[in-house]
N, C-alpha and C. Protein backbone atom coordinates (compact mmCIF):
# COMPACT_ATOMS: atom_id res chain seq x y z
N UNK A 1 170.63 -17.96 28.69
CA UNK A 1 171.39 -18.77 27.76
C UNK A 1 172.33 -17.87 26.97
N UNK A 2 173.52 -18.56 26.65
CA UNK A 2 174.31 -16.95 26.18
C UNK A 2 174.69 -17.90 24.51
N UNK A 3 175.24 -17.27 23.87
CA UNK A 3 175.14 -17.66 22.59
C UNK A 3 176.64 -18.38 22.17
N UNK A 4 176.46 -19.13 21.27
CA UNK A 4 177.42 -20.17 21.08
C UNK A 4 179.08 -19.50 20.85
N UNK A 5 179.49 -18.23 20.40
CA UNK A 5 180.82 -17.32 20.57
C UNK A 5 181.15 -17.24 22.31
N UNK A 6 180.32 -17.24 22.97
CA UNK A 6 180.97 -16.74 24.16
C UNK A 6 181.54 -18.16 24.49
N UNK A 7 182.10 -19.30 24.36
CA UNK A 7 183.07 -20.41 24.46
C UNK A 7 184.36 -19.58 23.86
N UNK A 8 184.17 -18.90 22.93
CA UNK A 8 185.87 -18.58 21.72
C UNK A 8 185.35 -17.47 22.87
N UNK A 9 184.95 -16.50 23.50
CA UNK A 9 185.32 -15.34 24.18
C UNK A 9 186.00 -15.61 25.61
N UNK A 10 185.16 -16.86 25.92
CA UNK A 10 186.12 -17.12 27.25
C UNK A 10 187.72 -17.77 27.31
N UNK A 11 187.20 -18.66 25.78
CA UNK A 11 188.91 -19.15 25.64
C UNK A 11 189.88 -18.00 25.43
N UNK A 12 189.64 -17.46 24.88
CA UNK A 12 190.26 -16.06 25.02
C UNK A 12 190.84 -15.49 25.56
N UNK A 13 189.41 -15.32 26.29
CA UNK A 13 190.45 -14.39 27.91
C UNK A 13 191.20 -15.01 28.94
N UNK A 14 191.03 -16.32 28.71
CA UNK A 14 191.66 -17.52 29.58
C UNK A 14 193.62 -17.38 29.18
N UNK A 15 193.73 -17.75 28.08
CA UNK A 15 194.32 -17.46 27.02
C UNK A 15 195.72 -15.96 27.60
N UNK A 16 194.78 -15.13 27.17
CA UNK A 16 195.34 -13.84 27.83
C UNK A 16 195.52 -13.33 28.85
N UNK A 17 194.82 -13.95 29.79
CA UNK A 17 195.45 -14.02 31.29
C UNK A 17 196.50 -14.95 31.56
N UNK A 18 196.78 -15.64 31.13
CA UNK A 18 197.48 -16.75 30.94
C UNK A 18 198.97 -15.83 30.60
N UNK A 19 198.79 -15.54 29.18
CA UNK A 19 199.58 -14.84 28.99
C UNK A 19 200.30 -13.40 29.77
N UNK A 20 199.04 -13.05 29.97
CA UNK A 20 199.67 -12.04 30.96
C UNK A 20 200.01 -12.09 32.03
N UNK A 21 199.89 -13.46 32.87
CA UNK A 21 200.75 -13.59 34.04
C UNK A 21 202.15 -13.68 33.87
N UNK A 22 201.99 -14.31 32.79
CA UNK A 22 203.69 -15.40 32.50
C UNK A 22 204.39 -13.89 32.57
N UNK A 23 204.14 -13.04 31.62
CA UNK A 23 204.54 -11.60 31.24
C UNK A 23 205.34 -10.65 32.47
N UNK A 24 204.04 -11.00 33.59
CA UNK A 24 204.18 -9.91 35.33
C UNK A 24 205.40 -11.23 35.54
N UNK A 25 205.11 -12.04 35.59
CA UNK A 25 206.39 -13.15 36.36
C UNK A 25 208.07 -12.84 35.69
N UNK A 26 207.80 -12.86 34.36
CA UNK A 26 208.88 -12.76 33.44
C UNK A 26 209.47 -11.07 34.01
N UNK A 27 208.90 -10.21 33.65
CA UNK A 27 208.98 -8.88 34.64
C UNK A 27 209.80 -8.62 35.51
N UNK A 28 209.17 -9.47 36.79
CA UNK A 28 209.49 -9.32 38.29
C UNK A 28 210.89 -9.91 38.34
N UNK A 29 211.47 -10.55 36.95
CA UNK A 29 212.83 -11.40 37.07
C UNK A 29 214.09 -10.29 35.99
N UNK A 30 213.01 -9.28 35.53
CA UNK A 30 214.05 -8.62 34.87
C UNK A 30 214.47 -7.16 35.11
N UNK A 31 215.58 -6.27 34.88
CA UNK A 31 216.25 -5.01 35.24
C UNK A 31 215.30 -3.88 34.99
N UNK A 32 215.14 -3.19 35.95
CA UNK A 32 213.89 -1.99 35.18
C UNK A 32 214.44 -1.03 34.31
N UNK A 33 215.65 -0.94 34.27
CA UNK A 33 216.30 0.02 32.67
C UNK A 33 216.55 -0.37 31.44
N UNK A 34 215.85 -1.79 31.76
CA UNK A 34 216.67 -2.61 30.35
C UNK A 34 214.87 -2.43 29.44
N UNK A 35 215.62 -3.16 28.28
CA UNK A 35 214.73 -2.52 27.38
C UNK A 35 213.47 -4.22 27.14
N UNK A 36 213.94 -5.05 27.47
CA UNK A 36 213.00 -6.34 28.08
C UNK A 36 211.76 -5.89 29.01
N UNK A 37 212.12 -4.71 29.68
CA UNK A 37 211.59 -4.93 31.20
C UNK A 37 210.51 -4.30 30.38
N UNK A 38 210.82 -3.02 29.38
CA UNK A 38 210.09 -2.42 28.94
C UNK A 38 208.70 -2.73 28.15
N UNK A 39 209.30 -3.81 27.02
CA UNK A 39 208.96 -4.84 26.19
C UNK A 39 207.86 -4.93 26.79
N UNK A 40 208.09 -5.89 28.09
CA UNK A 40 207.27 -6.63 28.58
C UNK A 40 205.93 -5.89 29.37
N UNK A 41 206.30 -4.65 29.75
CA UNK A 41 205.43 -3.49 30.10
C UNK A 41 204.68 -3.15 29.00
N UNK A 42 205.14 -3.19 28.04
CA UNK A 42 204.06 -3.06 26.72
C UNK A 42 202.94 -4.04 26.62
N UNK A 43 203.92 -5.08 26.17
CA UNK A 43 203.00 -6.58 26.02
C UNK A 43 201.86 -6.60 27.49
N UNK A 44 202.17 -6.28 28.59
CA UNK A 44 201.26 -6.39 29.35
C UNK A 44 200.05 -5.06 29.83
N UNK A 45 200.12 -4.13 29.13
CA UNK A 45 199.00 -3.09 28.67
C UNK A 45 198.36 -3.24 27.52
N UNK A 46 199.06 -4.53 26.71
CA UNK A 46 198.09 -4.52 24.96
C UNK A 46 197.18 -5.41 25.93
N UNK A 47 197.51 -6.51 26.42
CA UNK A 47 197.13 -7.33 27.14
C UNK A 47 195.84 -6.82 27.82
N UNK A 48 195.87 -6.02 28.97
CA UNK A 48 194.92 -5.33 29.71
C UNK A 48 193.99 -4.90 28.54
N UNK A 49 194.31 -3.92 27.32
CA UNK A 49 193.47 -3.49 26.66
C UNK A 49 192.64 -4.95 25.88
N UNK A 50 193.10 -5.60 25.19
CA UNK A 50 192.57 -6.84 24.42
C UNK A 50 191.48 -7.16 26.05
N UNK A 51 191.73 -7.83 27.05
CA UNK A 51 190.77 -8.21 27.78
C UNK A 51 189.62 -7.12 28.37
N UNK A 52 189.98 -5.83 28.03
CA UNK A 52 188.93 -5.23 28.49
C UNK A 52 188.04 -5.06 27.06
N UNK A 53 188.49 -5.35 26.13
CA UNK A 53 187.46 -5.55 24.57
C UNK A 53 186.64 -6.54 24.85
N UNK A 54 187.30 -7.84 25.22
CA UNK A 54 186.55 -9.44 25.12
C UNK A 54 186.04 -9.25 26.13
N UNK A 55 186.31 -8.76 27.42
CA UNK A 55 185.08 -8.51 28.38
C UNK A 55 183.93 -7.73 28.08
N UNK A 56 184.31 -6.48 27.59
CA UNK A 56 182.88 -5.78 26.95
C UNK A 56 182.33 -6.83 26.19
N UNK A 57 182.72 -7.38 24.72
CA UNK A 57 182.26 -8.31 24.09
C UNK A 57 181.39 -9.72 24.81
N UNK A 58 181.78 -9.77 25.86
CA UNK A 58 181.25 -11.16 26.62
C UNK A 58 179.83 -10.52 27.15
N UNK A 59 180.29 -9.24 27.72
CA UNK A 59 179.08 -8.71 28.81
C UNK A 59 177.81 -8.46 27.21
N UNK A 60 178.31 -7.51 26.45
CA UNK A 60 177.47 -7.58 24.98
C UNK A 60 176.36 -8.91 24.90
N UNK A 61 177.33 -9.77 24.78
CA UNK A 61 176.47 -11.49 24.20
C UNK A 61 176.07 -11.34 25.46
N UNK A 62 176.06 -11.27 26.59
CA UNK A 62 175.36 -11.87 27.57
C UNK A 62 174.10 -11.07 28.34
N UNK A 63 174.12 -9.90 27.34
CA UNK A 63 172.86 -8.95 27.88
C UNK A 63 172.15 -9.35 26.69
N UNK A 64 172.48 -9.24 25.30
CA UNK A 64 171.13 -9.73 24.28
C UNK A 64 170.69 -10.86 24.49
N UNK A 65 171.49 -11.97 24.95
CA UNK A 65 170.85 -13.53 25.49
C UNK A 65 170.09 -12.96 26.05
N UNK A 66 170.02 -12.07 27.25
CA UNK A 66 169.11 -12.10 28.25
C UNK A 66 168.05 -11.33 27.41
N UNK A 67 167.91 -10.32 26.89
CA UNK A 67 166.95 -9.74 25.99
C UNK A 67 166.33 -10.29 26.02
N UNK A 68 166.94 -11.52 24.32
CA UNK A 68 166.59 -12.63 23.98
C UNK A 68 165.46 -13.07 24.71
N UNK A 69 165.55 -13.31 26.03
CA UNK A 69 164.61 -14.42 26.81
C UNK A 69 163.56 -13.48 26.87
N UNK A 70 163.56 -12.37 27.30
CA UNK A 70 162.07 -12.01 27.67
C UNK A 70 161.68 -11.17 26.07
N UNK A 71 160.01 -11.23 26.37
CA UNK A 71 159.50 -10.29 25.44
C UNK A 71 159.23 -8.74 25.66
N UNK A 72 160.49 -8.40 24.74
CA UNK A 72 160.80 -6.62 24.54
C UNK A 72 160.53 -6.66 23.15
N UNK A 73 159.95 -5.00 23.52
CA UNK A 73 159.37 -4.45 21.86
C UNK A 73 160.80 -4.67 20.98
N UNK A 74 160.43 -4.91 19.58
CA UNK A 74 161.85 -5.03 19.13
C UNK A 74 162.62 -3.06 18.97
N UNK A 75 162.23 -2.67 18.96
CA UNK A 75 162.56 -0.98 18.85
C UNK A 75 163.80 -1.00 20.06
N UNK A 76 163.52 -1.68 21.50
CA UNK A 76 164.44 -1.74 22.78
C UNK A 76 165.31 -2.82 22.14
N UNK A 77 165.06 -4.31 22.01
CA UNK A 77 166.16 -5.25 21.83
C UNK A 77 166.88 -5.20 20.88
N UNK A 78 166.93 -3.56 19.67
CA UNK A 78 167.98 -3.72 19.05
C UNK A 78 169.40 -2.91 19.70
N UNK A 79 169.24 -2.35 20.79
CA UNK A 79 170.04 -1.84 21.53
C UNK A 79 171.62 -1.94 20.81
């Protein structure tokens, strides 16, 4: 069972993939010297970084759920 945030973690990353396609599409339509193309090369590495946070964050909630379920000394499940 994973805990009631991981809904706002998946909207999230839904969200930001979302965004970061539009970004590679917008890209593939613009000059690679211009300073857009660049822009958009930015925006799509904050991008990569933000989803590799909310993924750690998701995998996080979804290993203490599992904790959660079984009985571990608490000394291990504060990990």
């Amino acid at each position: 069972m994973m805990k009631p945030n991981s809904g706002a973690t998946n909207k999230a990353i839904d969200r930001i993939l979302e965004l970061s396609a539009a970004a590679h599409i917008q890209r593939r339509w613009t000059a690679r010297d211009s300073a857009k193309f660049h822009n958009l090369t930015g925006a799509i590495a904050a991008y990569g970084k933000a989803l590799a946070i909310l993924t750690s964050l998701q995998h996080r909630e979804e290993f203490h759920a599992i904790i959660g379920q079984h009985d571990v000394p608490g000394c291990v499940a504060r990990i």
